[in-house]
PDB file of N, CA and C in Angstrom:
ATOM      1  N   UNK A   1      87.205 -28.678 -95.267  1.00  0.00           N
ATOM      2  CA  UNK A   1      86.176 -29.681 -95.413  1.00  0.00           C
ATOM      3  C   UNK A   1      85.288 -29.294 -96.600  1.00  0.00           C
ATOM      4  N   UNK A   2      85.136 -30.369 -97.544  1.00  0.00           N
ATOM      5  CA  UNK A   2      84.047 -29.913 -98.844  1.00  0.00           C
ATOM      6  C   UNK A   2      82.919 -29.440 -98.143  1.00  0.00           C
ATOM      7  N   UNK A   3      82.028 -28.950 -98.983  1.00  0.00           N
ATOM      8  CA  UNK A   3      80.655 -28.770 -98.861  1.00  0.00           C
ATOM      9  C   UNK A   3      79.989 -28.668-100.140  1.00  0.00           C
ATOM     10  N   UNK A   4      78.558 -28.948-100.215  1.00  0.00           N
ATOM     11  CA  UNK A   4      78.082 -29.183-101.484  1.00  0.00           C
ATOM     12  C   UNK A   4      76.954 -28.061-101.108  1.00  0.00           C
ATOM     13  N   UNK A   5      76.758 -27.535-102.005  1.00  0.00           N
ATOM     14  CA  UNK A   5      75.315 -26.157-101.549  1.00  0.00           C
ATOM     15  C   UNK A   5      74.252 -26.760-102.494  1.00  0.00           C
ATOM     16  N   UNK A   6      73.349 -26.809-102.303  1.00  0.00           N
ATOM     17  CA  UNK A   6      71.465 -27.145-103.356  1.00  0.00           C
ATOM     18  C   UNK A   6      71.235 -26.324-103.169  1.00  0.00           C
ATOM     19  N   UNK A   7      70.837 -25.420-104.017  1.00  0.00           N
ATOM     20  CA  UNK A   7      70.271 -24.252-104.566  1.00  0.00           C
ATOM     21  C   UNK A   7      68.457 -24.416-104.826  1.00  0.00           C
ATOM     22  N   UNK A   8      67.616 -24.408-104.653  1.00  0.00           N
ATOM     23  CA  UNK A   8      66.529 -24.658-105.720  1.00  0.00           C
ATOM     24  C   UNK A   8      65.783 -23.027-105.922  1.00  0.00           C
ATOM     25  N   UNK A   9      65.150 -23.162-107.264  1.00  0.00           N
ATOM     26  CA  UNK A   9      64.758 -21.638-107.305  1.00  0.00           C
ATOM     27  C   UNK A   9      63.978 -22.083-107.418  1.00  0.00           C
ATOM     28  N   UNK A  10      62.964 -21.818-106.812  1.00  0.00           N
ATOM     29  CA  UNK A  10      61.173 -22.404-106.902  1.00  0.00           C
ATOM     30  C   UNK A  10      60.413 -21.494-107.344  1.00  0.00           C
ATOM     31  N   UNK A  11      60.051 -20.265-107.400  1.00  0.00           N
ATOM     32  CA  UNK A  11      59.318 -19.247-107.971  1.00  0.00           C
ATOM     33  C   UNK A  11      59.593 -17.616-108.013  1.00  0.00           C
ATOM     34  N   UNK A  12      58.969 -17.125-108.603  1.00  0.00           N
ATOM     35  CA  UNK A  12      58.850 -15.805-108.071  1.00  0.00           C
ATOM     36  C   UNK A  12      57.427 -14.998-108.575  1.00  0.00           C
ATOM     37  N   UNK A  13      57.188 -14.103-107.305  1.00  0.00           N
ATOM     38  CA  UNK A  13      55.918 -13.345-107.693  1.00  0.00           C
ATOM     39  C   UNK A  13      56.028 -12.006-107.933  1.00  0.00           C
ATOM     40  N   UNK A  14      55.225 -11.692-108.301  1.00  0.00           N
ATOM     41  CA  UNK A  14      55.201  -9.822-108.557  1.00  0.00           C
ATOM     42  C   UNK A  14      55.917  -9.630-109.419  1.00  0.00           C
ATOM     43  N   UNK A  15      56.571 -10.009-110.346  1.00  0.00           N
ATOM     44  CA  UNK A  15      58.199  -9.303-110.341  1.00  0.00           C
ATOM     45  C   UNK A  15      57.527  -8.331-111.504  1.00  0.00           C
ATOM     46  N   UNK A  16      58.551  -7.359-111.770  1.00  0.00           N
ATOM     47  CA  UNK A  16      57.945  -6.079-112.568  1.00  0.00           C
ATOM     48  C   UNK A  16      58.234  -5.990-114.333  1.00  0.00           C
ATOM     49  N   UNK A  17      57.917  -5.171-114.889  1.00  0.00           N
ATOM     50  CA  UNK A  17      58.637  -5.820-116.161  1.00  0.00           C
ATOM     51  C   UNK A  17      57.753  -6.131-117.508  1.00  0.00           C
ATOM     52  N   UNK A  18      58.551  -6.191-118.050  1.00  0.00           N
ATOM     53  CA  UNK A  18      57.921  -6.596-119.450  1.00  0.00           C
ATOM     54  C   UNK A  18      56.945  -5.657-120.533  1.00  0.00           C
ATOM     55  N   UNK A  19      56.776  -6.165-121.872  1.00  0.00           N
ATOM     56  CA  UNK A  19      56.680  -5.700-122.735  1.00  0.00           C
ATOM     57  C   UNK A  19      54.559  -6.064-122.232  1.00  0.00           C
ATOM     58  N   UNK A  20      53.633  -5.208-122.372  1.00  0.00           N
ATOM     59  CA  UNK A  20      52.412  -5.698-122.230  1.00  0.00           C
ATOM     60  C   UNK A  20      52.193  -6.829-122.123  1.00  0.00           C
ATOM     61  N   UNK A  21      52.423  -6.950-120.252  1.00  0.00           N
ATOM     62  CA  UNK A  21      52.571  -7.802-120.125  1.00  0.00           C
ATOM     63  C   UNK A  21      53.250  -9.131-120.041  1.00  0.00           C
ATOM     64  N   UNK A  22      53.658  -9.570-120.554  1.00  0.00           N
ATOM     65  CA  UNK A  22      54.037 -10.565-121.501  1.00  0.00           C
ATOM     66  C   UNK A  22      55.475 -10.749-120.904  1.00  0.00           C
ATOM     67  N   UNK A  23      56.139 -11.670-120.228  1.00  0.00           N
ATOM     68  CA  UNK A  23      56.951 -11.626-119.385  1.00  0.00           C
ATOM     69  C   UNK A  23      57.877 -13.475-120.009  1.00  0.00           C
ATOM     70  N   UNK A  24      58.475 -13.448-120.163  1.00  0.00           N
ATOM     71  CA  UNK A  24      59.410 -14.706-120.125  1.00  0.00           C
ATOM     72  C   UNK A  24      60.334 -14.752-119.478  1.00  0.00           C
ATOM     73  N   UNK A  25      60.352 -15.027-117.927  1.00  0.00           N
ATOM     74  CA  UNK A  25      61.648 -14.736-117.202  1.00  0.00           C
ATOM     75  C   UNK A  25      62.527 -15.866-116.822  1.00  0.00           C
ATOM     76  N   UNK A  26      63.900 -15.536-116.362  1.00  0.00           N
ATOM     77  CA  UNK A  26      64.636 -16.631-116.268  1.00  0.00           C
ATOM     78  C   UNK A  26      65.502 -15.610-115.099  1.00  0.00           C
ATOM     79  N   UNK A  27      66.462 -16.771-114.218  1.00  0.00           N
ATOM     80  CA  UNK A  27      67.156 -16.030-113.196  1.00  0.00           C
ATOM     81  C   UNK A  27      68.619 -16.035-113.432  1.00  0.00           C
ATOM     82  N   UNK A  28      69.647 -15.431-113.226  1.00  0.00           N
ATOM     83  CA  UNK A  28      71.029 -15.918-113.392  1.00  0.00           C
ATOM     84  C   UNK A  28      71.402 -15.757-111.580  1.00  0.00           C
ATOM     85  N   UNK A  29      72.246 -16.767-111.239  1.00  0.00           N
ATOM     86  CA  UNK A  29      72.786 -16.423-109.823  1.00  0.00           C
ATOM     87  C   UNK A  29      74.272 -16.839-110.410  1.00  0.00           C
ATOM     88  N   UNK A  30      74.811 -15.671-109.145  1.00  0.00           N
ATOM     89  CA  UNK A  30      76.559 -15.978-109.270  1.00  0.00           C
ATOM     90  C   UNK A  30      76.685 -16.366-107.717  1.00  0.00           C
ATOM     91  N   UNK A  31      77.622 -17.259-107.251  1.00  0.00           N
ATOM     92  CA  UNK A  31      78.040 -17.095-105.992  1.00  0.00           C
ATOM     93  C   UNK A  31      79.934 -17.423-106.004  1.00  0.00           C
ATOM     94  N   UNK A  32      80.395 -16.456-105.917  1.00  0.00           N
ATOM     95  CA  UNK A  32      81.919 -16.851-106.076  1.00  0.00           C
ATOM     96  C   UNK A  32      81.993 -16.132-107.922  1.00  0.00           C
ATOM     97  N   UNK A  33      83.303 -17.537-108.089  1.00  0.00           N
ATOM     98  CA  UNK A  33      82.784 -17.313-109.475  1.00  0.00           C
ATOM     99  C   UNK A  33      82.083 -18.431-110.636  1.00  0.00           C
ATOM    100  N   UNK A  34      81.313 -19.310-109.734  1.00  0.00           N
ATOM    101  CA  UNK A  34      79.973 -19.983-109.964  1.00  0.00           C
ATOM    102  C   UNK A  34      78.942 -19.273-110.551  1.00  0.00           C
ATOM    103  N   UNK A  35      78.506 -19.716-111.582  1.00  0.00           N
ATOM    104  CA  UNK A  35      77.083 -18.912-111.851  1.00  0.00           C
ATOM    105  C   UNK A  35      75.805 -20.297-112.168  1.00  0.00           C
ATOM    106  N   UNK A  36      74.746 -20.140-112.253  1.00  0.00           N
ATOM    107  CA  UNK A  36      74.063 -21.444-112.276  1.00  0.00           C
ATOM    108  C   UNK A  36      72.551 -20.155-113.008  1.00  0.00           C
ATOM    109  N   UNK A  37      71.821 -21.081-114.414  1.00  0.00           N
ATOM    110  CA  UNK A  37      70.837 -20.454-114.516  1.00  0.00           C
ATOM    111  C   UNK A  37      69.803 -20.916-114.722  1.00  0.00           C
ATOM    112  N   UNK A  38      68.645 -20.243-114.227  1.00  0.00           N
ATOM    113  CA  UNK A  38      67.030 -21.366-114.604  1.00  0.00           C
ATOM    114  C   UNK A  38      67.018 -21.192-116.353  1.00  0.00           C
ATOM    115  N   UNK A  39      65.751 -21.778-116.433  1.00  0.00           N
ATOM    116  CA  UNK A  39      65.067 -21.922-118.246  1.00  0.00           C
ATOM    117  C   UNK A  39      64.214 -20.673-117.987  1.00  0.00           C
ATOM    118  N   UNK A  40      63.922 -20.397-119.021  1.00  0.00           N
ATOM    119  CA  UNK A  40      63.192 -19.001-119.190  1.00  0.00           C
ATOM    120  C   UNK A  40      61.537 -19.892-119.509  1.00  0.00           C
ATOM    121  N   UNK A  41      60.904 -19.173-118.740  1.00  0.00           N
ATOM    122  CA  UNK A  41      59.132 -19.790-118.850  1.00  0.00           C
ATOM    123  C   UNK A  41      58.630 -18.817-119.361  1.00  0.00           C
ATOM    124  N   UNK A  42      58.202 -19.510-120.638  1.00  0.00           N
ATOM    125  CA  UNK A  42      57.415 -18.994-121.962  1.00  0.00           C
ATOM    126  C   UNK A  42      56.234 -18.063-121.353  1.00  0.00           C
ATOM    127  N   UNK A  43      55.845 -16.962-120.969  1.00  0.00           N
ATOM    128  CA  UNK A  43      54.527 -16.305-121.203  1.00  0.00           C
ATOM    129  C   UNK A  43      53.955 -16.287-119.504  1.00  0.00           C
ATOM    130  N   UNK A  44      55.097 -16.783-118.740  1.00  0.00           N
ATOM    131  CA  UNK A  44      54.938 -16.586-117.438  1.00  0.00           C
ATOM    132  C   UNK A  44      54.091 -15.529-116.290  1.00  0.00           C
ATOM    133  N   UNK A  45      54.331 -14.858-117.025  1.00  0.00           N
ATOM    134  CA  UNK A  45      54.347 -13.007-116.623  1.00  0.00           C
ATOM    135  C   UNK A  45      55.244 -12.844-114.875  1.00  0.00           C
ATOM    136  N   UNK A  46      54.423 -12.582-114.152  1.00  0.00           N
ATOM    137  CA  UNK A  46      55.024 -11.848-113.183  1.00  0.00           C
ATOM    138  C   UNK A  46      55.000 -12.784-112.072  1.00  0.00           C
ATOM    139  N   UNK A  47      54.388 -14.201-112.213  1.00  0.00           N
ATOM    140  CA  UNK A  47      54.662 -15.651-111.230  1.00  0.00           C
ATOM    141  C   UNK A  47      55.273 -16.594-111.420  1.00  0.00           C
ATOM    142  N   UNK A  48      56.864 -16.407-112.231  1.00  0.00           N
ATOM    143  CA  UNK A  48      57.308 -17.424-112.881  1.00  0.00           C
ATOM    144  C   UNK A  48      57.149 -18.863-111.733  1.00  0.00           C
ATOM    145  N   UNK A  49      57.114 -20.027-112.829  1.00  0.00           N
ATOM    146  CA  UNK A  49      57.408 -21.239-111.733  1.00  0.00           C
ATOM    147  C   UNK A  49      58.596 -21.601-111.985  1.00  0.00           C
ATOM    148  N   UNK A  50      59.598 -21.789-111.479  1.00  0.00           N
ATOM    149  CA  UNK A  50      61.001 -22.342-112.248  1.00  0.00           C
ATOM    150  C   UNK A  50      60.943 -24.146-111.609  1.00  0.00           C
ATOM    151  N   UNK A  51      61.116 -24.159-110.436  1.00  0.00           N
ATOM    152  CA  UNK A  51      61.165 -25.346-109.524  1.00  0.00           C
ATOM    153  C   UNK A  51      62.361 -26.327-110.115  1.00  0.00           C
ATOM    154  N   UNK A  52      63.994 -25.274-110.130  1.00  0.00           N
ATOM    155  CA  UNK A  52      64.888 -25.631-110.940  1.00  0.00           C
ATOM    156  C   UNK A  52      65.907 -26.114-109.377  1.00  0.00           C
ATOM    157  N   UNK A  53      66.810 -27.118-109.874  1.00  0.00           N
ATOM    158  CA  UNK A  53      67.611 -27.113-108.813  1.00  0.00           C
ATOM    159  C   UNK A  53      69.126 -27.127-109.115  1.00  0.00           C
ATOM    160  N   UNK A  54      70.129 -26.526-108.351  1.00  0.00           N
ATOM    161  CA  UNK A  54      71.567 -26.001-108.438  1.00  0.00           C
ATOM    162  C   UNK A  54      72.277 -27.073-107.492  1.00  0.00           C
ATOM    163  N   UNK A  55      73.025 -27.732-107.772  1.00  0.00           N
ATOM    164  CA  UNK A  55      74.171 -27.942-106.864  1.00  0.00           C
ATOM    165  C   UNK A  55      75.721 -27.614-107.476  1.00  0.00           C
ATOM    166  N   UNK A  56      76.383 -26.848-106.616  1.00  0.00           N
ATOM    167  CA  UNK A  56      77.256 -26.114-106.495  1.00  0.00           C
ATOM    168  C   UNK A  56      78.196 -26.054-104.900  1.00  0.00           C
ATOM    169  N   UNK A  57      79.635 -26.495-105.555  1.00  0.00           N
ATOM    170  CA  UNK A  57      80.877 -26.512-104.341  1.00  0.00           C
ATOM    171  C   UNK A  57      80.912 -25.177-103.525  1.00  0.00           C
ATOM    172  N   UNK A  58      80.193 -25.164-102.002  1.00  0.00           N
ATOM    173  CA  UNK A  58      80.167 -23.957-101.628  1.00  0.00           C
ATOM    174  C   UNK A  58      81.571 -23.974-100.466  1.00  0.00           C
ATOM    175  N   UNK A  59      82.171 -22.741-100.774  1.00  0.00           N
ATOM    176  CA  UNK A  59      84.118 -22.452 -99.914  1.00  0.00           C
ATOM    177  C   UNK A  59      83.767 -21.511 -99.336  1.00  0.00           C
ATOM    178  N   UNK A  60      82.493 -21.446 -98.716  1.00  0.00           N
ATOM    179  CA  UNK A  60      82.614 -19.963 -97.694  1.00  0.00           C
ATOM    180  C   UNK A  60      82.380 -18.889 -98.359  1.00  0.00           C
ATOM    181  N   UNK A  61      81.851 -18.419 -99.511  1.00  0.00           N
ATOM    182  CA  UNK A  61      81.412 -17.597-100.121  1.00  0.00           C
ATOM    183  C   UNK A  61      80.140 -16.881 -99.410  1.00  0.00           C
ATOM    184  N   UNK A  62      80.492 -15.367 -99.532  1.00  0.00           N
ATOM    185  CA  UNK A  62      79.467 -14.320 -98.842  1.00  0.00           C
ATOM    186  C   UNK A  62      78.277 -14.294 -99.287  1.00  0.00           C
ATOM    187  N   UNK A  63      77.857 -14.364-100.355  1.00  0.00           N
ATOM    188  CA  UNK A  63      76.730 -14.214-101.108  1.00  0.00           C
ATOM    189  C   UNK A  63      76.265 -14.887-102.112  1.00  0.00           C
ATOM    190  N   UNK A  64      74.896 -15.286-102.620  1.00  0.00           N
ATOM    191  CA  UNK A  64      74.484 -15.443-104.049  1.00  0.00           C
ATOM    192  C   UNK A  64      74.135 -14.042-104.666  1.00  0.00           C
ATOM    193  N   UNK A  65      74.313 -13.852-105.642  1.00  0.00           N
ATOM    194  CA  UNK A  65      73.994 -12.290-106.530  1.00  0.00           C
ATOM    195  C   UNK A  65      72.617 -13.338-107.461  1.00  0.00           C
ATOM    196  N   UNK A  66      71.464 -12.574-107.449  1.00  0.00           N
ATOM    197  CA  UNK A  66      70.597 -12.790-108.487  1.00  0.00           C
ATOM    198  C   UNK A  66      70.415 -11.858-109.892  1.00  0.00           C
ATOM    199  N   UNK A  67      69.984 -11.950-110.454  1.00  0.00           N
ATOM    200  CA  UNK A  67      69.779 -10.865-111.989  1.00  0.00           C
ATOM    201  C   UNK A  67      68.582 -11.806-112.418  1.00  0.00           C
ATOM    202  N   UNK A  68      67.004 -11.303-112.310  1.00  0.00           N
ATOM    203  CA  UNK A  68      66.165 -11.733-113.259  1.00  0.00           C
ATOM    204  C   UNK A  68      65.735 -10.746-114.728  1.00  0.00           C
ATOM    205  N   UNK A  69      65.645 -11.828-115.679  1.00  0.00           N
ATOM    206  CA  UNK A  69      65.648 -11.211-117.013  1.00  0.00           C
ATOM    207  C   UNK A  69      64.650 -11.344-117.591  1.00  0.00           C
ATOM    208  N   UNK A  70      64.164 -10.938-118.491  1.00  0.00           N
ATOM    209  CA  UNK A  70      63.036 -11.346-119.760  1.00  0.00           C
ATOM    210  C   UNK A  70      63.855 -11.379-120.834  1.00  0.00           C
ATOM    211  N   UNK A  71      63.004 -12.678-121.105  1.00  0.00           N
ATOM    212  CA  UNK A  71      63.870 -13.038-122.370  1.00  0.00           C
ATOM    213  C   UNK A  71      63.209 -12.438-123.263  1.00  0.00           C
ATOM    214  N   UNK A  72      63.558 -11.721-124.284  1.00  0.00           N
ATOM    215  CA  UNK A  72      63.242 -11.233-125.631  1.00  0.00           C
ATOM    216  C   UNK A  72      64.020 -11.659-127.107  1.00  0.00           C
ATOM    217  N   UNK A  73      63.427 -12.486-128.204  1.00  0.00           N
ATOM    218  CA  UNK A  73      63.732 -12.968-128.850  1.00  0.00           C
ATOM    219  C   UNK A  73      64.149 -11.654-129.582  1.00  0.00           C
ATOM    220  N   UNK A  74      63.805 -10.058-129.830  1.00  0.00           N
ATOM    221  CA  UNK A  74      64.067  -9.023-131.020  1.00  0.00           C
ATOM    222  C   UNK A  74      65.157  -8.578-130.391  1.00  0.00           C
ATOM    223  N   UNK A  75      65.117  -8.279-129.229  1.00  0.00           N
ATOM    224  CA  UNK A  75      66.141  -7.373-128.586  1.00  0.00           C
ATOM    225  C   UNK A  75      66.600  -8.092-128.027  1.00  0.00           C
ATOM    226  N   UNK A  76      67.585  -6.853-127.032  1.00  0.00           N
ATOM    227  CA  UNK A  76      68.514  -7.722-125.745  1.00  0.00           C
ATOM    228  C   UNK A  76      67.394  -8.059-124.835  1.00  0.00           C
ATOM    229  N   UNK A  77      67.925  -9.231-123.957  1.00  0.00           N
ATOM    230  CA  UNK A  77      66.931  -9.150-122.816  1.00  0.00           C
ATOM    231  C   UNK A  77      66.415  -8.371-121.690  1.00  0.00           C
ATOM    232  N   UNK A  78      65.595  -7.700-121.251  1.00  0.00           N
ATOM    233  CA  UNK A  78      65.718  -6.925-120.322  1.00  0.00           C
ATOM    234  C   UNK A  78      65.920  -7.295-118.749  1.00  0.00           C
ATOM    235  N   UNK A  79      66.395  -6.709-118.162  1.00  0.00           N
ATOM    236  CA  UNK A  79      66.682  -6.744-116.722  1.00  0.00           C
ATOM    237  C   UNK A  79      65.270  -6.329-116.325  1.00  0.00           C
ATOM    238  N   UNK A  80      64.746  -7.532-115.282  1.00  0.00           N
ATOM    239  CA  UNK A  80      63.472  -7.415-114.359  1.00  0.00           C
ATOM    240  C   UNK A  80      63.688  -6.766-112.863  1.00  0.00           C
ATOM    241  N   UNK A  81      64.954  -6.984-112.847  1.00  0.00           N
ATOM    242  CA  UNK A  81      65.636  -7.012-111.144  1.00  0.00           C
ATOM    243  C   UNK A  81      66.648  -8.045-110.622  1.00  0.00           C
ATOM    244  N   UNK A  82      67.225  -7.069-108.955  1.00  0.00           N
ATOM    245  CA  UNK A  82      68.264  -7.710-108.888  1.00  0.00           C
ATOM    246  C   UNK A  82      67.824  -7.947-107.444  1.00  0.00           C
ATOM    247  N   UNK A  83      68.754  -9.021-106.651  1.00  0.00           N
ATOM    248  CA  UNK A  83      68.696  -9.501-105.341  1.00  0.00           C
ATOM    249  C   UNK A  83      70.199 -10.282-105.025  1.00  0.00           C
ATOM    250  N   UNK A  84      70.069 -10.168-103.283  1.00  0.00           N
ATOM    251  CA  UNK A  84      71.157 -11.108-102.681  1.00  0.00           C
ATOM    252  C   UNK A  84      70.593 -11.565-101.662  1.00  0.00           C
ATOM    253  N   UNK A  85      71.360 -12.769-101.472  1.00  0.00           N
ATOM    254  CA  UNK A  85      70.944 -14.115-100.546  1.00  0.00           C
ATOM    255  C   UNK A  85      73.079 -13.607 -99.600  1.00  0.00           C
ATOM    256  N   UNK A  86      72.541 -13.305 -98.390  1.00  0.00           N
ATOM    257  CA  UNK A  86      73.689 -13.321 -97.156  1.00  0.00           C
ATOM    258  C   UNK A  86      73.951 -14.968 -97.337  1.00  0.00           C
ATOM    259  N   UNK A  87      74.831 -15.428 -97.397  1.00  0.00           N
ATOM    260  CA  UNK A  87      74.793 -16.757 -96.913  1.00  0.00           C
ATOM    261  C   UNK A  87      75.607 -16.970 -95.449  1.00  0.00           C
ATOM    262  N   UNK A  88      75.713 -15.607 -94.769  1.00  0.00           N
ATOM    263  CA  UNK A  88      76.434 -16.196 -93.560  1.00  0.00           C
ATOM    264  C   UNK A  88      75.321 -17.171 -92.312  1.00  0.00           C
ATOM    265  N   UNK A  89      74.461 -17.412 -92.525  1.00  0.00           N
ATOM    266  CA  UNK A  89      72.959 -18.122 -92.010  1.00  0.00           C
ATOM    267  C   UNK A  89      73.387 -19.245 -92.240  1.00  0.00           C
ATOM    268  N   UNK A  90      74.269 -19.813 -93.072  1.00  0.00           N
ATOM    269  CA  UNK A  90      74.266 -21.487 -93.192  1.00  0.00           C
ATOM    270  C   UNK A  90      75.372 -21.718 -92.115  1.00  0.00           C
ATOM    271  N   UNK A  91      75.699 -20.700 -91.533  1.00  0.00           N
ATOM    272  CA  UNK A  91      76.710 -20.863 -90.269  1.00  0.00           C
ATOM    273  C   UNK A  91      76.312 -21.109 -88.766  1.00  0.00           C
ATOM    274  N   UNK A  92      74.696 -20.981 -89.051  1.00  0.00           N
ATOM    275  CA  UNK A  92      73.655 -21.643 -88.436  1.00  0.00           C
ATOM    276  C   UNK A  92      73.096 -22.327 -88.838  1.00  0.00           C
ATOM    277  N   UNK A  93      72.549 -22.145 -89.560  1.00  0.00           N
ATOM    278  CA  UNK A  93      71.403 -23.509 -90.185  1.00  0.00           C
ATOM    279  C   UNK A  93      71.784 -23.810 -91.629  1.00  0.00           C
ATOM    280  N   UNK A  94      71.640 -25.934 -92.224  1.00  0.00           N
ATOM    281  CA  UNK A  94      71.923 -25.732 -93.108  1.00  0.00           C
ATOM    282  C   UNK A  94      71.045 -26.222 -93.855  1.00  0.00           C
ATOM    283  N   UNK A  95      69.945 -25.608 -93.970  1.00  0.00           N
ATOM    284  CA  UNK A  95      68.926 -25.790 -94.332  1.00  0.00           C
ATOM    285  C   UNK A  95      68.054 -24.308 -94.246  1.00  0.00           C
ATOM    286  N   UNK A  96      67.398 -23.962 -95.323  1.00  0.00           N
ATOM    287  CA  UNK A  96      66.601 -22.717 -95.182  1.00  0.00           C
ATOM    288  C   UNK A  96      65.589 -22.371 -96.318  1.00  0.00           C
ATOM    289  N   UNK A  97      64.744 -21.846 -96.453  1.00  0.00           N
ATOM    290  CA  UNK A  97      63.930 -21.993 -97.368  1.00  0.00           C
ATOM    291  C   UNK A  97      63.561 -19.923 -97.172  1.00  0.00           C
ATOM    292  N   UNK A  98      63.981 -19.560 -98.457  1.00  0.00           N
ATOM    293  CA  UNK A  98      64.023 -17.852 -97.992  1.00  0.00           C
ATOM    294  C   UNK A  98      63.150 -16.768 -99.102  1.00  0.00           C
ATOM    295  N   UNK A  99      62.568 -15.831 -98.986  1.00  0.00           N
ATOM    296  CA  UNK A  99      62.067 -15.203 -99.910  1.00  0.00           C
ATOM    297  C   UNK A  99      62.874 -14.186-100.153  1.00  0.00           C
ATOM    298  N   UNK A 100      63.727 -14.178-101.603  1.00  0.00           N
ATOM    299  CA  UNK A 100      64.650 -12.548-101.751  1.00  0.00           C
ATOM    300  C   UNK A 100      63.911 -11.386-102.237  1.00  0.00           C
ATOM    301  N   UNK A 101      63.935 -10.750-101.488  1.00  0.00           N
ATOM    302  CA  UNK A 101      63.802  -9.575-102.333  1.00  0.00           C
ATOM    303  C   UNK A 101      64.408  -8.927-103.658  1.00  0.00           C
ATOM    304  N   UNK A 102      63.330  -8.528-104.159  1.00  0.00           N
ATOM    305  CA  UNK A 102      63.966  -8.239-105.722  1.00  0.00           C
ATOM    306  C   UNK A 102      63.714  -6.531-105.726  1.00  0.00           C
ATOM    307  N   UNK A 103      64.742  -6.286-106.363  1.00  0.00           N
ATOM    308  CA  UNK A 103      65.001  -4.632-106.732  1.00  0.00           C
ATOM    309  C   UNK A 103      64.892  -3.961-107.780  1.00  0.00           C
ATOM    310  N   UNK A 104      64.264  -2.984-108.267  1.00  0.00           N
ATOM    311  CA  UNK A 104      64.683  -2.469-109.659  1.00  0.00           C
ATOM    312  C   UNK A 104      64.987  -1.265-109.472  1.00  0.00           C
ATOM    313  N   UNK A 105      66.108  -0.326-109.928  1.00  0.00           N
ATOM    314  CA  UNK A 105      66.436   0.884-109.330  1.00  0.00           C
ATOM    315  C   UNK A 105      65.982   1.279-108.463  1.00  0.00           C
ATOM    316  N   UNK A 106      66.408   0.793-106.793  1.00  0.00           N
ATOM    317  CA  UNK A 106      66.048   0.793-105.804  1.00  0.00           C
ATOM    318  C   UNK A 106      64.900   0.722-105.114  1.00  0.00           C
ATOM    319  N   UNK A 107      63.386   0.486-105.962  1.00  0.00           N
ATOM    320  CA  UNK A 107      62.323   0.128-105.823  1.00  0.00           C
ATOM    321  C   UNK A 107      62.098  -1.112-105.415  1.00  0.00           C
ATOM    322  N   UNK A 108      60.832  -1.862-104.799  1.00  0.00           N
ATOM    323  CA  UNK A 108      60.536  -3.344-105.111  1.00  0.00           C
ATOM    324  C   UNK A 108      60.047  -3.726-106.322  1.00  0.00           C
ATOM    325  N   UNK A 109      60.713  -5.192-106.806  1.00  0.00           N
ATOM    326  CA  UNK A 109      60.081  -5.681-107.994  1.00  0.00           C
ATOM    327  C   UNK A 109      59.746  -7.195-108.013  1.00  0.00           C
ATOM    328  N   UNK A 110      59.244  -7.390-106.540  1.00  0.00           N
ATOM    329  CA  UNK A 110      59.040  -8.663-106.419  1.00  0.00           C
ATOM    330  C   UNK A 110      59.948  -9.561-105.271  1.00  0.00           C
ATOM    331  N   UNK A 111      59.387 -10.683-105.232  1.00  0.00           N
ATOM    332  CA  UNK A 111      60.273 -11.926-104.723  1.00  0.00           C
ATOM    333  C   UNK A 111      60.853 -12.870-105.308  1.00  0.00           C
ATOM    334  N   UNK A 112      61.821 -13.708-105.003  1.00  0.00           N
ATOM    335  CA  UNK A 112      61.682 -14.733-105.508  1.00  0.00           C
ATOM    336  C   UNK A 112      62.253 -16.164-104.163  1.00  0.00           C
ATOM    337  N   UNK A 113      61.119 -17.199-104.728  1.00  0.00           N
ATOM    338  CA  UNK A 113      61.282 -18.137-103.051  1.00  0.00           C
ATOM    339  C   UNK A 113      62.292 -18.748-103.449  1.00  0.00           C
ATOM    340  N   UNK A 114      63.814 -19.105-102.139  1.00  0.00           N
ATOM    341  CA  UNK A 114      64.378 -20.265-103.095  1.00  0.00           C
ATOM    342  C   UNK A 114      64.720 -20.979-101.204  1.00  0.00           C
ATOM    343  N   UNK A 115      65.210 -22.549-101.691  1.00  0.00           N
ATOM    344  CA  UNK A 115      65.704 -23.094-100.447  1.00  0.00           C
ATOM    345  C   UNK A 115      67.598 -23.484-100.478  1.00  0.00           C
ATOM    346  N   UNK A 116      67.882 -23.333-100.010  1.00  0.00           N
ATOM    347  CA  UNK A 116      69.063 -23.641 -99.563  1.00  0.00           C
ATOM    348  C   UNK A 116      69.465 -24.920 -98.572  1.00  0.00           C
ATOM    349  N   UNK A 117      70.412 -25.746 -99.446  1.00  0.00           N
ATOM    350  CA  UNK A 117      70.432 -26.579 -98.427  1.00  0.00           C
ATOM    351  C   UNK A 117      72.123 -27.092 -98.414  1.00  0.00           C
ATOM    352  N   UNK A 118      72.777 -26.994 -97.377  1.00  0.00           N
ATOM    353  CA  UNK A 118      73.897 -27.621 -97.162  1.00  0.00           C
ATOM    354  C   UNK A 118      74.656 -28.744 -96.371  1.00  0.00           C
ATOM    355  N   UNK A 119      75.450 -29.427 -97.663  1.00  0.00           N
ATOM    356  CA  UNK A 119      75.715 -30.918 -97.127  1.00  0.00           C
ATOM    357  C   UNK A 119      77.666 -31.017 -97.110  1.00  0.00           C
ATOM    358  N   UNK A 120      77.446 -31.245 -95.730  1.00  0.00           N
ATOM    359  CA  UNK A 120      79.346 -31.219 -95.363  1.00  0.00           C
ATOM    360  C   UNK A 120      79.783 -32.601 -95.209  1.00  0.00           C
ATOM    361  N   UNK A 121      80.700 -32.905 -96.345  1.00  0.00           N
ATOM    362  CA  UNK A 121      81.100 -34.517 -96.217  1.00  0.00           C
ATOM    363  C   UNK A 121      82.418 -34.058 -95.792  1.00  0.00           C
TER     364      UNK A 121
END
């Protein structure tokens, strides 16, 4: 049976990072071998707002993988942190609204809120 997954990445706080300050972050998620990415918000710092939304064919896939970045126009971008979303929960509910935890070499580096929503035609 299809299923359609909505993704939305609505924010994140705290997250760690950046050059003084000065933070332009953007998120990459993989789930499978799907990847879907927000816009990078100019001068954000550490509360990006994204309020971006994903739809993506979900087949029973274990996880979303997150990677938030700063974008840097001189260099490479840097890695802010990483997170995962279990998705075995939509095997209960398909609907959820979740805060991930974000990691940076095994430390905290924040959250980020996103909702999940799944539609089985």
């Amino acid at each position: 049976m299809p299923a359609l997954l909505s993704i939305t990445v609505h924010e994140g706080k705290g997250l760690a990072g950046g050059f003084l300050g000065r933070r332009d972050p953007y998120l990459i998620g993989t789930m499978g071998d799907q990847k879907f990415h927000t816009s990078a918000v100019n001068n954000n710092g550490k509360n990006p707002l994204w309020d971006q939304t994903f739809a993506l064919p979900y087949n029973g896939e274990p996880t979303i993988e997150m990677e938030i970045y700063d974008r840097d126009r001189m260099r490479k971008d840097d890695l802010m942190g990483t997170g995962r979303i279990q998705l075995d929960i939509l095997q209960i509910q398909n609907f959820i609204q979740y805060d991930v935890p974000i990691e940076k070499r095994g430390k905290p580096a924040g959250i980020v809120r996103i909702t999940l929503s799944l539609a089985v035609s």
